[in-house]
Protein backbone atom coordinates (compact mmCIF):
# COMPACT_ATOMS: atom_id res chain seq x y z
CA UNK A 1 -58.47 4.43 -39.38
CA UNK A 2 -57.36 1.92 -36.57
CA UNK A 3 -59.90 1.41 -34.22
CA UNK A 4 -59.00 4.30 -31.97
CA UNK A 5 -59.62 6.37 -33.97
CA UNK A 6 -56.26 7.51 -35.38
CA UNK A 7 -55.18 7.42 -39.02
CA UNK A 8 -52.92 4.54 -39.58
CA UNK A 9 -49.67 4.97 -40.45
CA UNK A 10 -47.99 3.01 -43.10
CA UNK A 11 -45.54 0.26 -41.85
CA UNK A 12 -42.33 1.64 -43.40
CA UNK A 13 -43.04 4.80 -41.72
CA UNK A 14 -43.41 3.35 -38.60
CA UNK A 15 -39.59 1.58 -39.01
CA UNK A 16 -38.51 5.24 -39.53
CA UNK A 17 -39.81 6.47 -36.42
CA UNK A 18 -38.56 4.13 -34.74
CA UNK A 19 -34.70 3.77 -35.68
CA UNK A 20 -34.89 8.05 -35.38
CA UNK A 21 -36.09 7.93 -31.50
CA UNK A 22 -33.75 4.59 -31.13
CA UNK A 23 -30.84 6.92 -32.42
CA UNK A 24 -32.02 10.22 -30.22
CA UNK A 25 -32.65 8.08 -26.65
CA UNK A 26 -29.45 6.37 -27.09
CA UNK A 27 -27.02 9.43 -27.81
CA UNK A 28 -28.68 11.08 -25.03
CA UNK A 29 -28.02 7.93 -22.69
CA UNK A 30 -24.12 7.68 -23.38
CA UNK A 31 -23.73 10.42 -23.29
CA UNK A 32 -24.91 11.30 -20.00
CA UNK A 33 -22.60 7.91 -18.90
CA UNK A 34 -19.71 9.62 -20.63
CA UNK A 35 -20.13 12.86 -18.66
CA UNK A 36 -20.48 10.51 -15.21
CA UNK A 37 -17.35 8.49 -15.96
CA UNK A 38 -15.73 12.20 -16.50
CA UNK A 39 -16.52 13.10 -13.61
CA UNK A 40 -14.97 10.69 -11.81
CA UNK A 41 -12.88 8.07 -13.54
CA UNK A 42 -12.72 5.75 -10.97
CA UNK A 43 -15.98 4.82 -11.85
CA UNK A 44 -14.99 2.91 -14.77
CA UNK A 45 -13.15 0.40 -12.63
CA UNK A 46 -16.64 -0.50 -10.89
CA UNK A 47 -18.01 -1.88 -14.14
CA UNK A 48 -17.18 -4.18 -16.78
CA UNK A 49 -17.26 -2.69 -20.77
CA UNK A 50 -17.85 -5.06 -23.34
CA UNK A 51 -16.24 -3.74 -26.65
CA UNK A 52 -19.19 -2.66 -29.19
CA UNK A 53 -19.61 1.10 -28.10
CA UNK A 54 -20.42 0.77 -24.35
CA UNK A 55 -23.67 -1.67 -25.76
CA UNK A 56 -23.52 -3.86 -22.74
CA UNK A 57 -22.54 -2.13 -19.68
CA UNK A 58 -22.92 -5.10 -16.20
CA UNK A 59 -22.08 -3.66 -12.78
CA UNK A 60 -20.36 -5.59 -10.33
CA UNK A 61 -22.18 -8.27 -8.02
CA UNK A 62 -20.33 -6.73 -4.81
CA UNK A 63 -22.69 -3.56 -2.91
CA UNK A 64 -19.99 -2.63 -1.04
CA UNK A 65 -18.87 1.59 -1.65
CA UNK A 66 -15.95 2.55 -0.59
CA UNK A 67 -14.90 5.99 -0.42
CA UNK A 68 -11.57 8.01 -0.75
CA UNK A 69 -11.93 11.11 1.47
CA UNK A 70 -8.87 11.79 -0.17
CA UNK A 71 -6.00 10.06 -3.07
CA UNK A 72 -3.11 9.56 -0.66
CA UNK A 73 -0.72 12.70 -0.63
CA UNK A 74 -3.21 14.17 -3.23
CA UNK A 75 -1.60 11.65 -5.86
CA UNK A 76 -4.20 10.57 -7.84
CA UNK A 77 -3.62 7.20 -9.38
CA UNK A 78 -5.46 3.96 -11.22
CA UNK A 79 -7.41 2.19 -8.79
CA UNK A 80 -7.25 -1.55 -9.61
CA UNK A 81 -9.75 -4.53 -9.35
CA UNK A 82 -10.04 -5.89 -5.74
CA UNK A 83 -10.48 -9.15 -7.80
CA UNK A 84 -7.52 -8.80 -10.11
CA UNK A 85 -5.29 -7.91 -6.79
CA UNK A 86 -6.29 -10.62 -3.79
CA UNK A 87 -9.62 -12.51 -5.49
CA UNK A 88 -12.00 -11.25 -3.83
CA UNK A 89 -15.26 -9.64 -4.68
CA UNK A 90 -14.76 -5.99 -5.96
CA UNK A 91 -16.17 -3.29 -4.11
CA UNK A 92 -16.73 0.02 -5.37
CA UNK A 93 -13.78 2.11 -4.69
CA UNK A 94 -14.23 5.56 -5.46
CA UNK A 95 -12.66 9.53 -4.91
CA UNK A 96 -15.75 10.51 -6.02
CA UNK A 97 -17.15 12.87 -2.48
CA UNK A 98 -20.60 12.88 -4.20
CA UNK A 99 -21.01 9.03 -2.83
CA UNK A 100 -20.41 10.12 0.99
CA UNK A 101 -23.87 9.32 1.68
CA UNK A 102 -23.99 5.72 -0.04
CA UNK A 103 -20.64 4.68 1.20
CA UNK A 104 -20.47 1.86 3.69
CA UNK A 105 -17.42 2.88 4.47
CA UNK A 106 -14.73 6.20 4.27
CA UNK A 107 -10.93 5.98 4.25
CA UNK A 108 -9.33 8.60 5.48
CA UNK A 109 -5.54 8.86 5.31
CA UNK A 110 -3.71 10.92 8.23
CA UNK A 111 -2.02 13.01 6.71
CA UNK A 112 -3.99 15.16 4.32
CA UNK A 113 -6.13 15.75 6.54
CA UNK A 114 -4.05 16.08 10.15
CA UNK A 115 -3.53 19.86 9.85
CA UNK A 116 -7.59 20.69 11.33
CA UNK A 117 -10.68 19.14 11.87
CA UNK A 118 -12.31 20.55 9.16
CA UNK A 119 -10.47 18.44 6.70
CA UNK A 120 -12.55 16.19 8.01
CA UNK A 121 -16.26 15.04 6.26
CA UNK A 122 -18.25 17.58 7.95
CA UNK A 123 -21.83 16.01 6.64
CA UNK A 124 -24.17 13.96 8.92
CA UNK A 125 -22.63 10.59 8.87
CA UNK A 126 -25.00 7.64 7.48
CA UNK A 127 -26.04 5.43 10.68
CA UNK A 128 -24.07 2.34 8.73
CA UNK A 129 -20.75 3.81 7.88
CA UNK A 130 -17.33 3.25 8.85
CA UNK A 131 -14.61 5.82 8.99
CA UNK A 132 -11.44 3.62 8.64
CA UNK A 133 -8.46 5.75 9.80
CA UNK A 134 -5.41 4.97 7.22
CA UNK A 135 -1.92 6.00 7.93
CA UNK A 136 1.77 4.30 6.63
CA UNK A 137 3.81 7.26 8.41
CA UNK A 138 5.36 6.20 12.44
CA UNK A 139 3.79 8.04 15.35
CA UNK A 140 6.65 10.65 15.12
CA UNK A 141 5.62 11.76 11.89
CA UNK A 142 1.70 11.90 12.34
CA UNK A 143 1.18 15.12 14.08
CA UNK A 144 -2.49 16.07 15.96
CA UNK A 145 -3.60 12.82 16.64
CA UNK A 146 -6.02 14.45 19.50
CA UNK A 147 -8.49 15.35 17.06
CA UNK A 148 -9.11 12.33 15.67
CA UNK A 149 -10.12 10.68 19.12
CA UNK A 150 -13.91 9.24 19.15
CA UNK A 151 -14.33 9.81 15.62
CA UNK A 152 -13.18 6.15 13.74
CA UNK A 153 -14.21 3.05 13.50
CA UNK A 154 -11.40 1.13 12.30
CA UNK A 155 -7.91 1.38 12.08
CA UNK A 156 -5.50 0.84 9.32
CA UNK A 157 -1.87 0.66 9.70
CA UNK A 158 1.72 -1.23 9.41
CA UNK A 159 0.47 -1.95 13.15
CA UNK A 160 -0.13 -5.98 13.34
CA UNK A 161 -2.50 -4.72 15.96
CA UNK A 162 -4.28 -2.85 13.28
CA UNK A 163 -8.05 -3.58 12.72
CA UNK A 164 -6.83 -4.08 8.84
CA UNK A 165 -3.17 -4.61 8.93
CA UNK A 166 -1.81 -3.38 5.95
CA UNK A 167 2.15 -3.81 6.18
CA UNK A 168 4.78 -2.59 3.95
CA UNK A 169 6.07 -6.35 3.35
CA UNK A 170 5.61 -9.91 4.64
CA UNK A 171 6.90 -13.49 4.18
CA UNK A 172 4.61 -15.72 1.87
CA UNK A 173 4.58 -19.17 1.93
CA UNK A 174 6.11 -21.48 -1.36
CA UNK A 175 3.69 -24.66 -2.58
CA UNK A 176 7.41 -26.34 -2.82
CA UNK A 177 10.72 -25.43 -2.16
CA UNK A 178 13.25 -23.70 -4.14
CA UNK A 179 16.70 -23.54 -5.06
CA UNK A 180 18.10 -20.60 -3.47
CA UNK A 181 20.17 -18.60 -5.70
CA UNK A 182 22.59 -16.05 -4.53
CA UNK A 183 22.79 -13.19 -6.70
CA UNK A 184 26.55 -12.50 -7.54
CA UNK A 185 28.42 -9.88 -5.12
CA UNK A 186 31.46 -8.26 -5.72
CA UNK A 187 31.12 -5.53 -2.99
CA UNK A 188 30.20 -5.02 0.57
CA UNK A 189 28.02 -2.70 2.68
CA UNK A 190 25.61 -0.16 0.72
CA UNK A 191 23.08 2.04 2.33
CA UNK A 192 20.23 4.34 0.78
CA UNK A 193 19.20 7.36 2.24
CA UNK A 194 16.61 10.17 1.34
CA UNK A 195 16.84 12.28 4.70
CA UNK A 196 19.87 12.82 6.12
CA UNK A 197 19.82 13.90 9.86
CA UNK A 198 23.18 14.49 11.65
CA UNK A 199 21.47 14.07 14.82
CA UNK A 200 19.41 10.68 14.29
CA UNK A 201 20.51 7.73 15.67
CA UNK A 202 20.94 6.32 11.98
CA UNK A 203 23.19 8.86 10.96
CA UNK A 204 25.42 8.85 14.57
CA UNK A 205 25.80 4.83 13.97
CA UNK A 206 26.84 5.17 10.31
CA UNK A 207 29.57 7.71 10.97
CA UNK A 208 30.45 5.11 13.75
CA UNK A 209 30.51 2.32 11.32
CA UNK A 210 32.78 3.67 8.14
CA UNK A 211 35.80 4.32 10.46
CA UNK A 212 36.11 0.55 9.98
CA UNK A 213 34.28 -0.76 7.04
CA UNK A 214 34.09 0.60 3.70
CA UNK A 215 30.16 1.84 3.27
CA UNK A 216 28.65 2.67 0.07
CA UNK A 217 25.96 6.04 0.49
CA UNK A 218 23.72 6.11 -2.37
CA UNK A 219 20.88 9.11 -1.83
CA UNK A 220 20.72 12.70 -2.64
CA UNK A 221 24.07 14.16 -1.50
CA UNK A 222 25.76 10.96 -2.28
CA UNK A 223 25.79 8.62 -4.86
CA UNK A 224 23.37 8.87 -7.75
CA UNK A 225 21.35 5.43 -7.77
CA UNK A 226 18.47 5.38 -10.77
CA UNK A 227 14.96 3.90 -9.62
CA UNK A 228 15.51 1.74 -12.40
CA UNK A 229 18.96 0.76 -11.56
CA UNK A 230 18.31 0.35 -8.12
CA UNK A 231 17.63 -3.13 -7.31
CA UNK A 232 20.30 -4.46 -9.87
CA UNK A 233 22.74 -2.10 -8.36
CA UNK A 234 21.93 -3.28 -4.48
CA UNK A 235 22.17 -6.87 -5.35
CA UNK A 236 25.99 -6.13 -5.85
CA UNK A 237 26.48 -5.98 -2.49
CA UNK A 238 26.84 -8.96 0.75
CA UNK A 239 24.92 -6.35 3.17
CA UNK A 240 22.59 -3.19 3.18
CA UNK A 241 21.77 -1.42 6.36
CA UNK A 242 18.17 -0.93 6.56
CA UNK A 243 17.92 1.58 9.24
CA UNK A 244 14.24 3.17 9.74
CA UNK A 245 14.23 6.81 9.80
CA UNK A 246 12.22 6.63 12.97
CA UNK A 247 12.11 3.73 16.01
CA UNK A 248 8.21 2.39 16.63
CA UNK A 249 6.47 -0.55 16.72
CA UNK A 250 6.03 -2.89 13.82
CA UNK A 251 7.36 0.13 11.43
CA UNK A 252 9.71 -2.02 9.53
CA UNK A 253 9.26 -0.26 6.11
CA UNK A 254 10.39 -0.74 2.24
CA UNK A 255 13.84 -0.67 3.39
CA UNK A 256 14.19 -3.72 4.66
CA UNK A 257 11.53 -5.51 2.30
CA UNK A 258 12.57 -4.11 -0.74
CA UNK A 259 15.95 -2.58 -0.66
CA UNK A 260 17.48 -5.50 1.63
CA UNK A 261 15.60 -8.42 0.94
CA UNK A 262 14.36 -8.35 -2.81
CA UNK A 263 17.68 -7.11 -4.07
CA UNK A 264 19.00 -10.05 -2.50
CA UNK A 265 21.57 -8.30 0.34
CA UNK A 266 21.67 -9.63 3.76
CA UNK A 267 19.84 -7.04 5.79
CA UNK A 268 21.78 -4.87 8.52
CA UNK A 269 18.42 -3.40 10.68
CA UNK A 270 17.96 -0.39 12.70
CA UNK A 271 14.68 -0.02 14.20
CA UNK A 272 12.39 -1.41 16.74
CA UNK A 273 13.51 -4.72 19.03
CA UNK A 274 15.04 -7.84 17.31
CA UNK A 275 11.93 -9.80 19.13
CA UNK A 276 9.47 -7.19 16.71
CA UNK A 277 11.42 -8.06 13.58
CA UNK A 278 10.89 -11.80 14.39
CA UNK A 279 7.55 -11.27 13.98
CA UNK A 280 8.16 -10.35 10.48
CA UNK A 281 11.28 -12.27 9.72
CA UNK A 282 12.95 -15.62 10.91
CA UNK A 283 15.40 -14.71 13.27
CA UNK A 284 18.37 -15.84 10.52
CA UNK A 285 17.28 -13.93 8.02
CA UNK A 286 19.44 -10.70 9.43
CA UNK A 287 21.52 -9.02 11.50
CA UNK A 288 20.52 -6.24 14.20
CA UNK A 289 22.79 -3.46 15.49
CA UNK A 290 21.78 -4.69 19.22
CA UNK A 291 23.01 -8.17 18.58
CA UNK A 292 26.74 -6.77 18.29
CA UNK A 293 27.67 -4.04 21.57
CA UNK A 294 28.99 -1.53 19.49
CA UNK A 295 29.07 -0.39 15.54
CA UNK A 296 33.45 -1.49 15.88
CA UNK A 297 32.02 -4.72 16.54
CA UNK A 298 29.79 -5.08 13.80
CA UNK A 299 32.16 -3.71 11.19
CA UNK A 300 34.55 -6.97 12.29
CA UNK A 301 31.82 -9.41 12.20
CA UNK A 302 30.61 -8.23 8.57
CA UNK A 303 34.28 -8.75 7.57
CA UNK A 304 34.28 -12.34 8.58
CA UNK A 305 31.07 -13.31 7.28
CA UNK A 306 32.90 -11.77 4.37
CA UNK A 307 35.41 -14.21 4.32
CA UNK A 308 33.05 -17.28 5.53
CA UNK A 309 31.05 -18.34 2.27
CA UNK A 310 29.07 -20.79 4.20
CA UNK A 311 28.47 -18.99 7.06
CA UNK A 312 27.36 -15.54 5.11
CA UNK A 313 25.18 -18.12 3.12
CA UNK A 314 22.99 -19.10 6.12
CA UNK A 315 21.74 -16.08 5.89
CA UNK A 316 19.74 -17.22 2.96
CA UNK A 317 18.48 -20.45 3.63
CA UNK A 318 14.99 -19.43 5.30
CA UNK A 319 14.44 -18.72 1.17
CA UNK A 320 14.00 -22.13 0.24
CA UNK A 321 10.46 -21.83 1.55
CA UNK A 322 9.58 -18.13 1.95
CA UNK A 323 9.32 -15.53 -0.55
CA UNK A 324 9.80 -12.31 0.73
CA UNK A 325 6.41 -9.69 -0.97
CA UNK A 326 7.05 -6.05 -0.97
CA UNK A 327 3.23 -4.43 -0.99
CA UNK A 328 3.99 -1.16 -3.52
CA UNK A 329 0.30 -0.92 -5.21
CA UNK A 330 -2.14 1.89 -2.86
CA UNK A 331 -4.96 -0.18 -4.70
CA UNK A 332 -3.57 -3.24 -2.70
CA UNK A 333 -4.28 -1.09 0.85
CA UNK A 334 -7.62 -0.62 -0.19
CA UNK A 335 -8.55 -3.69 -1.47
CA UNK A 336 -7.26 -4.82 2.22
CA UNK A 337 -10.16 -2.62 3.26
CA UNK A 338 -12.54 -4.27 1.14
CA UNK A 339 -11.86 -7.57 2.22
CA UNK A 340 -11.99 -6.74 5.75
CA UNK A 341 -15.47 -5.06 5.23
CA UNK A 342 -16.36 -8.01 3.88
CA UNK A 343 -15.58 -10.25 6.89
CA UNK A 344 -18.78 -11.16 9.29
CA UNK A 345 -16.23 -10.66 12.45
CA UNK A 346 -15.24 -7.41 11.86
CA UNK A 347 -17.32 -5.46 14.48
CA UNK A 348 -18.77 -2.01 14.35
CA UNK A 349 -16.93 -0.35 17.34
CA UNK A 350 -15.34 3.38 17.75
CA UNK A 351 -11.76 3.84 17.96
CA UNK A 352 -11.49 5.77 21.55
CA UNK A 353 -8.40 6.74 22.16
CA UNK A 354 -6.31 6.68 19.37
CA UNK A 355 -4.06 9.10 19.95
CA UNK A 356 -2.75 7.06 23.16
CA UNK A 357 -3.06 3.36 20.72
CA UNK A 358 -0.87 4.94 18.09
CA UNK A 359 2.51 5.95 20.00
């Protein structure tokens, strides 16, 4: 007897007991952490495994939840580490709706949920969280903006007057300069297009333009051009016209930063003012429809830069210390957000009239 009272129980027996309930409790623990991470798998990218069976499982320093109302175009996709992407501390980025109530913050992209209010979270909203409105689409292509009026707190856009400005491309910096390296061309003007409009201005200035220079259509309709082939098959030609689908404000889009500029083809734009795109760009770095008075004239001056090695390769020479960075990863948006919610002067405000901001 021990001096309880109880019978005492032999030493090896003890060691039994106690591997049998180690055994039971853990089981039961993983795999109630297996049936969370099920649930929603971008869980696992909020904490670090260590390889021997889930043993060691450390979450990350950052408190910061951020919430997907909804996977962008109902694409669901890998969300990576805000500190594998830009360096920063990782937040917890999550589709997961059963955080609403945690989350500092909620990102809601336009247009899943544009087509009625109810696609909005209809739940009391937590006294300290944001609603940060996210949308990649021009004005002319995000329909019912009334409804959203009075309901954000911060706005997320190509916009460079965005509260988080998350653009489709941008200039970076070099530590030195570079040799610039013209990729070998061998023919002229190319174009891609995905959605052909006979009455857009793109389309009118095109059919313009091939009476008197040769044009190369690659797009559904025309020309087959593999994703995989695309780049090395644009980087054949001296120009690509990068002509936006839709004229706005700062919506310079993938077509100028990755067809044009990463391919290595002297860009040809059609979109908002040169003075926008030299917000973007330095003015040398390409040509705008306005800077010729009509499409004839453009065709001509194409032709002699043609012909004028040195001249066609000043279009290049803003390379030796920029690289141009085309932003393809969602992950990088919302890390963007992340960063931005961890700034000290970002201000809680509500978004008034955005409807009448976004136009």
């Amino acid at each position: 007897m021990d001096f309880c009272g109880r019978t005492k129980i032999p030493s090896f027996r003890k060691i039994l007991l106690l591997v049998v309930s180690q055994v039971i409790i853990s089981t039961a623990f993983f795999a109630y952490i297996q049936n969370f991470w099920s649930e929603d798998p971008t869980l696992l990218h909020s904490y670090k495994l260590f390889p021997a069976n889930y043993s060691v499982i450390e979450k990350n320093t950052s408190n910061l939840i951020i919430l997907l109302w909804t996977w962008p175009f109902w694409v669901c996709f890998t969300i990576e580490k805000c500190s594998k992407l830009m360096g920063i501390p990782d937040c917890h980025i999550t589709a997961n709706r059963s955080w609403y109530h945690k989350a500092d913050a909620v990102i809601i992209h336009h247009r899943d949920v544009c087509y009625s209010p109810r696609q909005l979270p209809q739940g009391p909203r937590p006294p300290f969280q944001r609603w940060i409105w996210f949308n990649l689409e021009p004005p002319s292509n995000s329909p019912n903006l009334g409804f959203m009026d009075n309901k954000f707190n911060l706005t997320m856009s190509y916009r460079r007057d965005s509260d988080i400005f998350t653009p489709y491309g941008w200039l970076e910096v070099l530590t030195e300069p570079q040799n610039v390296t013209i990729p070998p061309k061998s023919k002229l003007v190319a174009w891609v297009i995905s959605n052909w409009n006979p009455a857009s201005q793109r389309v009118k200035y095109y059919k313009e333009l091939k009476k008197y220079i040769q044009v190369d259509v690659y797009g559904q309709g025309h020309l087959p051009l593999p994703q995989d082939k695309q780049l090395s098959t644009l980087s054949q030609y001296k120009f690509y016209l990068a002509f936006e689908n839709s004229i706005h404000e700062d919506y310079i889009t993938e077509k100028l930063w990755k067809n044009s500029l990463l391919s290595g083809a002297v860009p040809v734009v059609c979109g908002p003012p040169r003075k926008n795109y030299e917000r973007f760009l330095p003015p040398d770095a390409f040509i705008h429809i306005d800077d010729l008075p009509t499409a004839k004239e453009l065709a001509f001056f194409l032709k002699e830069l043609d012909k004028d090695e040195t001249r066609y390769q000043s279009y290049f020479q803003w390379r030796t210390w920029l690289e141009p960075i085309r932003d393809t990863p969602w992950s990088s948006h919302y890390c963007k957000a992340c960063r931005a919610l961890q700034t000290a002067s970002i201000q809680f405000k509500t978004v008034p009239e955005l409807s009448k901001w976004f136009k």
